[in-house]
C-alpha atoms as a PDB file:
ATOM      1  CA  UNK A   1     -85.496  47.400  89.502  1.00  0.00           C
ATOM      2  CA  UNK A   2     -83.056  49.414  87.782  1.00  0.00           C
ATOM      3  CA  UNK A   3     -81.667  50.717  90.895  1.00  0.00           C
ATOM      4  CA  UNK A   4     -81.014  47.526  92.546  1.00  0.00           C
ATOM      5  CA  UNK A   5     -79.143  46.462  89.769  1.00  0.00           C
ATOM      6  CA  UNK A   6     -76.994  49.420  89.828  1.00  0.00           C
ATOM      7  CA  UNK A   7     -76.178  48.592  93.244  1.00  0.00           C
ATOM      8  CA  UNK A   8     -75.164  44.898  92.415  1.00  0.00           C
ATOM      9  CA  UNK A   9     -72.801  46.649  89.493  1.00  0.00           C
ATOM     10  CA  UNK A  10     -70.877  48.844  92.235  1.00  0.00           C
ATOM     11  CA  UNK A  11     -71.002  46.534  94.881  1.00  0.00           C
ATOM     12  CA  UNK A  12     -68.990  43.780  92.264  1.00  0.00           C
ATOM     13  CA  UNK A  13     -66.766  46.426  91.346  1.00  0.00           C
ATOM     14  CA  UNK A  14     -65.958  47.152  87.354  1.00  0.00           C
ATOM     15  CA  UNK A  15     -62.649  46.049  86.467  1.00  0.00           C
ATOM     16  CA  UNK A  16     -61.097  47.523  82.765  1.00  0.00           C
ATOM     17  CA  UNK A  17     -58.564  44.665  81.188  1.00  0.00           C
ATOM     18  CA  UNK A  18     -55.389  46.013  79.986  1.00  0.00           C
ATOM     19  CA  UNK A  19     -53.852  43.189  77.633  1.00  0.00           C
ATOM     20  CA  UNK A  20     -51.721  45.076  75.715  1.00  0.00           C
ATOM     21  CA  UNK A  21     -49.839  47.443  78.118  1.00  0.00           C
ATOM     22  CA  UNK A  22     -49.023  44.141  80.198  1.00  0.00           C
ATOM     23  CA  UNK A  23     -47.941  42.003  77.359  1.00  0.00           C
ATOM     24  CA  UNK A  24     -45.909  44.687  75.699  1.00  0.00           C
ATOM     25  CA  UNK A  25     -43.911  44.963  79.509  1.00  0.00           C
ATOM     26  CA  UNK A  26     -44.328  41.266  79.790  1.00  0.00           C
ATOM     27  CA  UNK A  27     -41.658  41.628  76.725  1.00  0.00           C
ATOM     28  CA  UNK A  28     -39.829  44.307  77.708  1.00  0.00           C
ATOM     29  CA  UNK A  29     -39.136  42.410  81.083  1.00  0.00           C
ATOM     30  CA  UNK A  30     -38.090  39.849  79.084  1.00  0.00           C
ATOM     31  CA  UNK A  31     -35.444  40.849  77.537  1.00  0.00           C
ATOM     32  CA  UNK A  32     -34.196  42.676  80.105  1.00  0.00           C
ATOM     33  CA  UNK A  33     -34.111  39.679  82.162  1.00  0.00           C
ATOM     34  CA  UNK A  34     -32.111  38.012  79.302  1.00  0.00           C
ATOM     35  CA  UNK A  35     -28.540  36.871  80.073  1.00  0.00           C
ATOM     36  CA  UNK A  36     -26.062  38.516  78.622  1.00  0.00           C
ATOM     37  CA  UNK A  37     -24.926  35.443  76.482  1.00  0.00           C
ATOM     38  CA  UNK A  38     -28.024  35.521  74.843  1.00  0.00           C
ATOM     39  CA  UNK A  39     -27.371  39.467  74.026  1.00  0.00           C
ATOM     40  CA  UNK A  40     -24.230  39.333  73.082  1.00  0.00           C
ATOM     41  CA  UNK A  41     -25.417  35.709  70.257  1.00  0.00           C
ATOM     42  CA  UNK A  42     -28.088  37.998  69.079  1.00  0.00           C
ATOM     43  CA  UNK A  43     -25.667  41.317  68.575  1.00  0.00           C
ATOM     44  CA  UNK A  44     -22.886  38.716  66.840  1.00  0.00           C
ATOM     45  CA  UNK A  45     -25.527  37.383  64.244  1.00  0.00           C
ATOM     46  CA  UNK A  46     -26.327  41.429  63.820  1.00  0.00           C
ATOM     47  CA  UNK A  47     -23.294  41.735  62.884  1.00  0.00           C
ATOM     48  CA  UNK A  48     -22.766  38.604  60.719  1.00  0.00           C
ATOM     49  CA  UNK A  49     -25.508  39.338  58.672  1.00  0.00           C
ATOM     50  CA  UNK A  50     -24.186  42.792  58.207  1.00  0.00           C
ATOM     51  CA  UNK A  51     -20.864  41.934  57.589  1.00  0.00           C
ATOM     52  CA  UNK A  52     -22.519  39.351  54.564  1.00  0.00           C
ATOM     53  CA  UNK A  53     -24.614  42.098  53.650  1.00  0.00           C
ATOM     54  CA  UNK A  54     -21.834  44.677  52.801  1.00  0.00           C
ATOM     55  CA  UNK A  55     -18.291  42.214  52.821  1.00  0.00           C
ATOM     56  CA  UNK A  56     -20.040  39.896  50.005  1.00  0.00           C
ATOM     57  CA  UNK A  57     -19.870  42.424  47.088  1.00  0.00           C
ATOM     58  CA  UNK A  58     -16.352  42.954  47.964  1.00  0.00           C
ATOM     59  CA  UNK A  59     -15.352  40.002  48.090  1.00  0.00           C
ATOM     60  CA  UNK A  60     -17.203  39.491  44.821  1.00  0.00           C
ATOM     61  CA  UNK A  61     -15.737  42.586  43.701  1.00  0.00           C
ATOM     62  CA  UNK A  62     -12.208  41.710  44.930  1.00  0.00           C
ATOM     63  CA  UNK A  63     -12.668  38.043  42.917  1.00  0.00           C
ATOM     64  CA  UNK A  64     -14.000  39.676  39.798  1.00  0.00           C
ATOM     65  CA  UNK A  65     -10.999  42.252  39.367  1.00  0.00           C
ATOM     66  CA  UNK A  66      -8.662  38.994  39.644  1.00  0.00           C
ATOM     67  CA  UNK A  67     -10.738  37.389  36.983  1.00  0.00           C
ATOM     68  CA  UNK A  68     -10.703  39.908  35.177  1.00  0.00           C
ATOM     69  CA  UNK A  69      -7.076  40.593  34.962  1.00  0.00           C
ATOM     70  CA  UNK A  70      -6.570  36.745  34.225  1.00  0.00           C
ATOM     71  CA  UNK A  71      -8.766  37.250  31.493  1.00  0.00           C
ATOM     72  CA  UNK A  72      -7.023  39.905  30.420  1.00  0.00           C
ATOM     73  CA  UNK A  73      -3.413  37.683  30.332  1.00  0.00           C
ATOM     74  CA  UNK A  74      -5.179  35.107  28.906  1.00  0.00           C
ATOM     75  CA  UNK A  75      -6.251  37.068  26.203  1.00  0.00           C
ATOM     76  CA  UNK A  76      -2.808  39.095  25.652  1.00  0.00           C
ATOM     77  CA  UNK A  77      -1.165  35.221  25.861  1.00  0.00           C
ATOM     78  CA  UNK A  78      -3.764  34.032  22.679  1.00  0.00           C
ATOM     79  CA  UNK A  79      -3.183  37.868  20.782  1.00  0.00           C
ATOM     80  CA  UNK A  80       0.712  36.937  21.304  1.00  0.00           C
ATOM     81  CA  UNK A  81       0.410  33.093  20.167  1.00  0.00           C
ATOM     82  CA  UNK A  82      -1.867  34.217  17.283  1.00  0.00           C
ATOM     83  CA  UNK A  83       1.142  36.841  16.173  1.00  0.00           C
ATOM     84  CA  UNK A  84       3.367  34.090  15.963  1.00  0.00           C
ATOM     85  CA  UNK A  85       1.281  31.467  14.166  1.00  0.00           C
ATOM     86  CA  UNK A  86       0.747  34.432  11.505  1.00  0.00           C
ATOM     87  CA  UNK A  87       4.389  34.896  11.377  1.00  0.00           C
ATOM     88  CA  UNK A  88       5.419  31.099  11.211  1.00  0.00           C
ATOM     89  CA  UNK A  89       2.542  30.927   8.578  1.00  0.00           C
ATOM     90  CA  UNK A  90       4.048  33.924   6.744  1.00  0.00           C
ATOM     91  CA  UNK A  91       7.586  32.307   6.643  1.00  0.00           C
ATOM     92  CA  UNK A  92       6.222  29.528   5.340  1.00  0.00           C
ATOM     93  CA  UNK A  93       4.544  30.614   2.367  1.00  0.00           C
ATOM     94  CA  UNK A  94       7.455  32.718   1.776  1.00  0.00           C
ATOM     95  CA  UNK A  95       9.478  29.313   1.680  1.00  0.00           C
ATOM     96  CA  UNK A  96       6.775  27.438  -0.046  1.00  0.00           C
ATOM     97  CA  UNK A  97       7.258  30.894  -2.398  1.00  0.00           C
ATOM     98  CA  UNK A  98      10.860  30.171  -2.769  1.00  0.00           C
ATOM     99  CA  UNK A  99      10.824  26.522  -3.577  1.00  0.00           C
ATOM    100  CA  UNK A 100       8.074  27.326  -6.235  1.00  0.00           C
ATOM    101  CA  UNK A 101      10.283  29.703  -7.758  1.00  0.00           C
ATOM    102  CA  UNK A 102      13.591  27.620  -8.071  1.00  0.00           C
ATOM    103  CA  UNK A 103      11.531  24.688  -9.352  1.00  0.00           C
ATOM    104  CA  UNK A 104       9.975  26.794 -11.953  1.00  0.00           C
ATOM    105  CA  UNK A 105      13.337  28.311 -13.036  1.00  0.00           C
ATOM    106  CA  UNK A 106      15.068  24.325 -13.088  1.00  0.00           C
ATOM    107  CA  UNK A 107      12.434  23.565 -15.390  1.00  0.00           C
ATOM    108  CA  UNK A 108      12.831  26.181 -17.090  1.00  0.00           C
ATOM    109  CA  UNK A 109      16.651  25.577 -17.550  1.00  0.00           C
ATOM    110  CA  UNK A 110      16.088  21.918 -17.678  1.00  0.00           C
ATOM    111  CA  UNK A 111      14.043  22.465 -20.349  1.00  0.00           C
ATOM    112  CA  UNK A 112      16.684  24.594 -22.281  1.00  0.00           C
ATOM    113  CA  UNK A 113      18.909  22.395 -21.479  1.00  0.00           C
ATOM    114  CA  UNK A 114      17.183  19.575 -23.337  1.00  0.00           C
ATOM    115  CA  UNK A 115      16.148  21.656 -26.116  1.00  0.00           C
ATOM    116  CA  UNK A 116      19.897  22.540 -27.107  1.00  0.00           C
ATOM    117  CA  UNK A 117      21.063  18.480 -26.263  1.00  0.00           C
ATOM    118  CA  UNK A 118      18.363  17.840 -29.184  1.00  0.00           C
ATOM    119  CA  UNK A 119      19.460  20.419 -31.430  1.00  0.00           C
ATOM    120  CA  UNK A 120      23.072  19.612 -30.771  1.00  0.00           C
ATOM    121  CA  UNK A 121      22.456  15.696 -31.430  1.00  0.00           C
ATOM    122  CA  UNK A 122      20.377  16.466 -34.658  1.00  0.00           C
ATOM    123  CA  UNK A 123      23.065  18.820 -35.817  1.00  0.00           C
ATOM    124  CA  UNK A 124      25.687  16.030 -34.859  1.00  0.00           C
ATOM    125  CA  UNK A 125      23.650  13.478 -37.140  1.00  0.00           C
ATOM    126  CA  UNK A 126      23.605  15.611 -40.076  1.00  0.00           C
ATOM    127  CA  UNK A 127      27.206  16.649 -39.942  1.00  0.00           C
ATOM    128  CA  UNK A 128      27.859  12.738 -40.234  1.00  0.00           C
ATOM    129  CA  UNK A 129      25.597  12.213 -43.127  1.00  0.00           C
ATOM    130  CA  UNK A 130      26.158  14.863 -45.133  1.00  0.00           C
ATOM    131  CA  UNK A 131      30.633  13.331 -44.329  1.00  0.00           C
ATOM    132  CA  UNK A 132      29.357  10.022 -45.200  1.00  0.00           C
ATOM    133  CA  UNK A 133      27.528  11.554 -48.637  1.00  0.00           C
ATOM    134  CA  UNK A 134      30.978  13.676 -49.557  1.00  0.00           C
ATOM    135  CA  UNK A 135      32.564   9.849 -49.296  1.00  0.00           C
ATOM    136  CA  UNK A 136      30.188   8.217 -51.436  1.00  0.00           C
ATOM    137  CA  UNK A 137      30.061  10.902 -54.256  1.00  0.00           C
ATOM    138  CA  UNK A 138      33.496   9.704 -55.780  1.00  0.00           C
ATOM    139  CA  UNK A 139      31.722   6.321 -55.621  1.00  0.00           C
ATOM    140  CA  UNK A 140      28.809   7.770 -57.733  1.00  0.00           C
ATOM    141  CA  UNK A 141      31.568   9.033 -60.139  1.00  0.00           C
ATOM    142  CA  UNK A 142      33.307   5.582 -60.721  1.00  0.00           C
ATOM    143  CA  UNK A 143      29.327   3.739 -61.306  1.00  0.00           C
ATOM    144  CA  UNK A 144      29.375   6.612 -64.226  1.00  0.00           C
ATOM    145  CA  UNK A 145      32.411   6.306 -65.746  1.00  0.00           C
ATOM    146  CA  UNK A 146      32.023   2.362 -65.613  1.00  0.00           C
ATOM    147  CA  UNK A 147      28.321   2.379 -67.071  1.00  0.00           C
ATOM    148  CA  UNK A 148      29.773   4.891 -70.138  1.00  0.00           C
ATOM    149  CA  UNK A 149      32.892   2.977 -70.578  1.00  0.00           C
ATOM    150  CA  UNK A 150      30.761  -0.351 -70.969  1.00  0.00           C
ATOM    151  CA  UNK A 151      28.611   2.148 -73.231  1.00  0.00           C
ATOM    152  CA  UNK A 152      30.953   2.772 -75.790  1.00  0.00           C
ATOM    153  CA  UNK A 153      34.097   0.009 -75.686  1.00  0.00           C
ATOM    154  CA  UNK A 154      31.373  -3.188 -74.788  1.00  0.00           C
ATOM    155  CA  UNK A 155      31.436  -5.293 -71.272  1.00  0.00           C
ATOM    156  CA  UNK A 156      35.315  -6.052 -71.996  1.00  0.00           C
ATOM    157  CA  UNK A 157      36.827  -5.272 -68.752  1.00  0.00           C
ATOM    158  CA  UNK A 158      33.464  -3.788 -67.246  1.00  0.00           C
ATOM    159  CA  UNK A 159      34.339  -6.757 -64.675  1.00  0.00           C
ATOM    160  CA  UNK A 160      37.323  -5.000 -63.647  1.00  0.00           C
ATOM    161  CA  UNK A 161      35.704  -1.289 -63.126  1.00  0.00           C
ATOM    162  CA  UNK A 162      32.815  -2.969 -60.942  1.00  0.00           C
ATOM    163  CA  UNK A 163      35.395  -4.373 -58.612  1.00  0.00           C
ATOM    164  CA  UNK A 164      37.447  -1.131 -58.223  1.00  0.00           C
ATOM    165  CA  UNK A 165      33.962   0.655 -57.673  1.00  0.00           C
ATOM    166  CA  UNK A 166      32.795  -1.846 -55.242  1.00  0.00           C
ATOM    167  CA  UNK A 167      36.071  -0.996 -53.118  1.00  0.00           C
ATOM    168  CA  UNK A 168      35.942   2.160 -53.043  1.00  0.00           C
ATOM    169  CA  UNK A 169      32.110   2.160 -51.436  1.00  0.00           C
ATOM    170  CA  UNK A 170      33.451  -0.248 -49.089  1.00  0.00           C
ATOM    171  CA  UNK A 171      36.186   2.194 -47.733  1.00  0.00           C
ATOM    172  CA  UNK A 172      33.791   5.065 -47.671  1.00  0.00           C
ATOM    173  CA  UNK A 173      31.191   2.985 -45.871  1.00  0.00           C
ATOM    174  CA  UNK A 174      34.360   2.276 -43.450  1.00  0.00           C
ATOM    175  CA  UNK A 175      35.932   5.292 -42.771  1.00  0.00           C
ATOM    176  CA  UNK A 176      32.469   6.369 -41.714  1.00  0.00           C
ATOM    177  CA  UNK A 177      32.159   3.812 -39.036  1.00  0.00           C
ATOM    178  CA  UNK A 178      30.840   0.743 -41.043  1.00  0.00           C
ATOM    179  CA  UNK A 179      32.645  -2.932 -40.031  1.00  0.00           C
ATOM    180  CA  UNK A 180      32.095  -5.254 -42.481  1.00  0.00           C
ATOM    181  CA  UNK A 181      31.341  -9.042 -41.050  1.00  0.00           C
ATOM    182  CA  UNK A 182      33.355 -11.871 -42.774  1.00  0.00           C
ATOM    183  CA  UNK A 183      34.227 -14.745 -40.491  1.00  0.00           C
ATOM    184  CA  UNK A 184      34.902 -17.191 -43.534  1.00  0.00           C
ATOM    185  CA  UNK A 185      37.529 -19.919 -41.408  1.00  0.00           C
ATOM    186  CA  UNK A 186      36.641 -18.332 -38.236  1.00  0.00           C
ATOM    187  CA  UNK A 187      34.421 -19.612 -35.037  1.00  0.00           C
ATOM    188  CA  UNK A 188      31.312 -19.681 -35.011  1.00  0.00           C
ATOM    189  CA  UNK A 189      30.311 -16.330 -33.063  1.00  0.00           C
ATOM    190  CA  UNK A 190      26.597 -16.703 -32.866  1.00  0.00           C
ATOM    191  CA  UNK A 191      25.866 -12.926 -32.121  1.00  0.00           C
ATOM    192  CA  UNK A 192      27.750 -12.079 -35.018  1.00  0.00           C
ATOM    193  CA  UNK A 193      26.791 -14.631 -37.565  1.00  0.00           C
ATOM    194  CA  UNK A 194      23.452 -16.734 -38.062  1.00  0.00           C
ATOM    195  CA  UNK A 195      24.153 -20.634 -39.241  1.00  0.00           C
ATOM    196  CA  UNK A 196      22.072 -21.626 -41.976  1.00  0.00           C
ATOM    197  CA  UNK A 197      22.983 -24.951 -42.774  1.00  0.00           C
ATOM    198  CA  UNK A 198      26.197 -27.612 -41.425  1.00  0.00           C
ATOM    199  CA  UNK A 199      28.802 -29.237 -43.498  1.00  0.00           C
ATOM    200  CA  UNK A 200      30.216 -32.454 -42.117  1.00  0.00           C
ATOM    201  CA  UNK A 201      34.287 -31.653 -41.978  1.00  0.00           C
ATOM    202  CA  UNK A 202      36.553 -34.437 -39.916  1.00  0.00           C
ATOM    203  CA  UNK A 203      39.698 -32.190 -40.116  1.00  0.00           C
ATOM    204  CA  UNK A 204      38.034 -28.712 -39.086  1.00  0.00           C
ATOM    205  CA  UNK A 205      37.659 -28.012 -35.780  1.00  0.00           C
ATOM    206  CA  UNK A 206      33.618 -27.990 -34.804  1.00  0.00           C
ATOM    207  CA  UNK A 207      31.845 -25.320 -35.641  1.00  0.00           C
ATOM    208  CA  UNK A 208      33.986 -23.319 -37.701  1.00  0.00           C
ATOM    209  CA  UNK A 209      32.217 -20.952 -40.743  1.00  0.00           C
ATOM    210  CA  UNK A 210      32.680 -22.617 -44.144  1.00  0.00           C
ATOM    211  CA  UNK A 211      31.006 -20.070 -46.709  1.00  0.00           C
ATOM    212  CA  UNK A 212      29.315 -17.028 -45.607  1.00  0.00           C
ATOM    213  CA  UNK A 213      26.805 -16.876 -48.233  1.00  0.00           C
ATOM    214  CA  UNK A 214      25.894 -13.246 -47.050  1.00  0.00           C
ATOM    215  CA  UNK A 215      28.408 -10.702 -45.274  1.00  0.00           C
ATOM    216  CA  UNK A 216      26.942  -8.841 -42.095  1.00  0.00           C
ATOM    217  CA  UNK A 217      27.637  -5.114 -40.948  1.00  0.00           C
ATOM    218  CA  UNK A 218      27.774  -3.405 -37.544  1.00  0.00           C
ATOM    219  CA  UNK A 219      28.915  -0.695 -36.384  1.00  0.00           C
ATOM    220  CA  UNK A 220      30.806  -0.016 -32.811  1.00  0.00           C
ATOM    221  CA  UNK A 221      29.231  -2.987 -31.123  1.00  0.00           C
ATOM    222  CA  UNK A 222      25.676  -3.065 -32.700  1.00  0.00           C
ATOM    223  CA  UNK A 223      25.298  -5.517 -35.112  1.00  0.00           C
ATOM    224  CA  UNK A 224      23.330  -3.716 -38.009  1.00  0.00           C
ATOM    225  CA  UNK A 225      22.778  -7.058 -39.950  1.00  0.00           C
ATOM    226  CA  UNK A 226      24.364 -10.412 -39.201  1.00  0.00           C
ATOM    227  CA  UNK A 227      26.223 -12.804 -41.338  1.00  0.00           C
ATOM    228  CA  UNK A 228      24.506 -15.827 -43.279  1.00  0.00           C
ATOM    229  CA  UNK A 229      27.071 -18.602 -42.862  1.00  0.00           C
ATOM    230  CA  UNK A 230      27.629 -22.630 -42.788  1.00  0.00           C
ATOM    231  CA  UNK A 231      29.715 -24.060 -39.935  1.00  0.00           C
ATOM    232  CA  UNK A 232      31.374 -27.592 -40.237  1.00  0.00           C
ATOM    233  CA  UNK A 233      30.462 -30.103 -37.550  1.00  0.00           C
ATOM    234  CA  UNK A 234      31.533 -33.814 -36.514  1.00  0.00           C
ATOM    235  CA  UNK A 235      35.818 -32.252 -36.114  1.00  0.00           C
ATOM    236  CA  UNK A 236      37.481 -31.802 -33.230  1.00  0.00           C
ATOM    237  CA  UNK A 237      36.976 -29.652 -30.158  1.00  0.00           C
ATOM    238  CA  UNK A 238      38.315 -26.285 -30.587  1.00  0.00           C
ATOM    239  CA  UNK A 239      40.852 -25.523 -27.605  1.00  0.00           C
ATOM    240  CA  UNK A 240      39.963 -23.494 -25.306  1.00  0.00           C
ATOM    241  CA  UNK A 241      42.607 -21.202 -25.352  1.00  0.00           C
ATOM    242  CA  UNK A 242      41.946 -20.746 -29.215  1.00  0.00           C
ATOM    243  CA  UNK A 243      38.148 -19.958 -28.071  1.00  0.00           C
ATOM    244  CA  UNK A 244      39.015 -17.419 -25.646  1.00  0.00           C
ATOM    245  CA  UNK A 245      41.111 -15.629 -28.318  1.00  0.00           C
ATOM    246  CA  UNK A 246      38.346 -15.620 -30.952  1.00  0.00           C
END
């Protein structure tokens, strides 16, 4: 039994399969039989994909250097516009510096300034009081003498010294700047003179000063105390060239 099927086994034959060695020259004849087009494709993306493997970091290289030196002139550019803010800031304070110093030495000679205007107007004051005192001391002399004389001889002509000693204080009081108000028969000059009562008069002009029942004072143009008067009403209009001499 074991023979006969030994027989069968030679008699089919034994065949070995070779599946690799004919697939790998399946491939082999393959490319081989490729056109060249194909070859020459296959080579140029070779050597595109080299040429990205090493020309990339070059050109990244290439890139970065320019970057870089922009960078580096961008930053010189901000060092250089920094410089000259801190010198435009330095020139300022030095200005602002300046200005603080002149305005503290006007002040200053403001304030001296001032100081000897107020000492020179005080002194200026007392210089004219103690001129208007050396006029009114002879005026203390004559109240003395009169008072004594009146002592010892009676009130006969004490009348007499009181009117001499009233005119001398009047001309001291004037030659130190005093004007005496007394517009007795003169127009009524209401900045000069206050009415304080009105006398009917046909043949005086209107308002003309009748009695001053006070005398005012000024002196320069301020009025230092006004006159107490009557004026006359129910005359005649003043002219008006008579009112623009008054």
């Amino acid at each position: 039994m074991a023979k006969h099927k030994d027989k069968d086994s030679k008699a089919k034959g034994f065949q070995i399969p070779i599946e690799d060695g004919t697939s790998e020259g399946a491939e082999a004849a393959a490319v081989a039989d490729a056109p060249k087009s194909a070859r020459a494709e296959a080579e140029g993306e070779v050597a595109d994909a080299e040429f990205e493997a090493v020309g990339e970091p070059a050109v990244e290289a290439a890139e970065a250097e320019e970057l870089d030196e922009g960078d580096i002139i961008a930053e010189a550019e901000a060092v250089v516009e920094e410089a000259a803010a801190a010198d435009e800031l330095e020139k300022a304070r030095q200005e602002a510096s300046d200005w603080q110093d002149r305005y503290l030495r006007l002040h200053a000679e403001w304030d001296t300034y001032r100081r000897r205007m107020t000492e020179q107007r005080e002194e200026e004051k007392a210089r004219a009081t103690e001129k208007l005192m050396e006029n009114l001391l002879p005026v203390l002399d004559d109240f003395e003498r009169t008072v004594s004389y009146a002592t010892q001889n009676g009130e006969t002509g004490l009348l007499d010294g009181v009117k001499a000693v009233q005119t001398k204080l009047v001309d001291a009081l004037v030659k130190g700047g005093l004007v005496v108000i007394d517009p007795a028969g003169e127009p009524y000059d209401a900045l000069e003179a206050q009415a304080v009562a009105t006398v009917p008069d046909d043949e005086a002009f209107d308002e003309t000063v009748r009695d001053v029942y006070q005398k005012g004072y000024k002196m320069g143009k301020k009025v230092l105390r006004a006159a107490m008067v009557t004026i006359t009403t129910g005359g005649p209009k003043r002219p008006k060239d008579e009112d623009a001499e008054a």
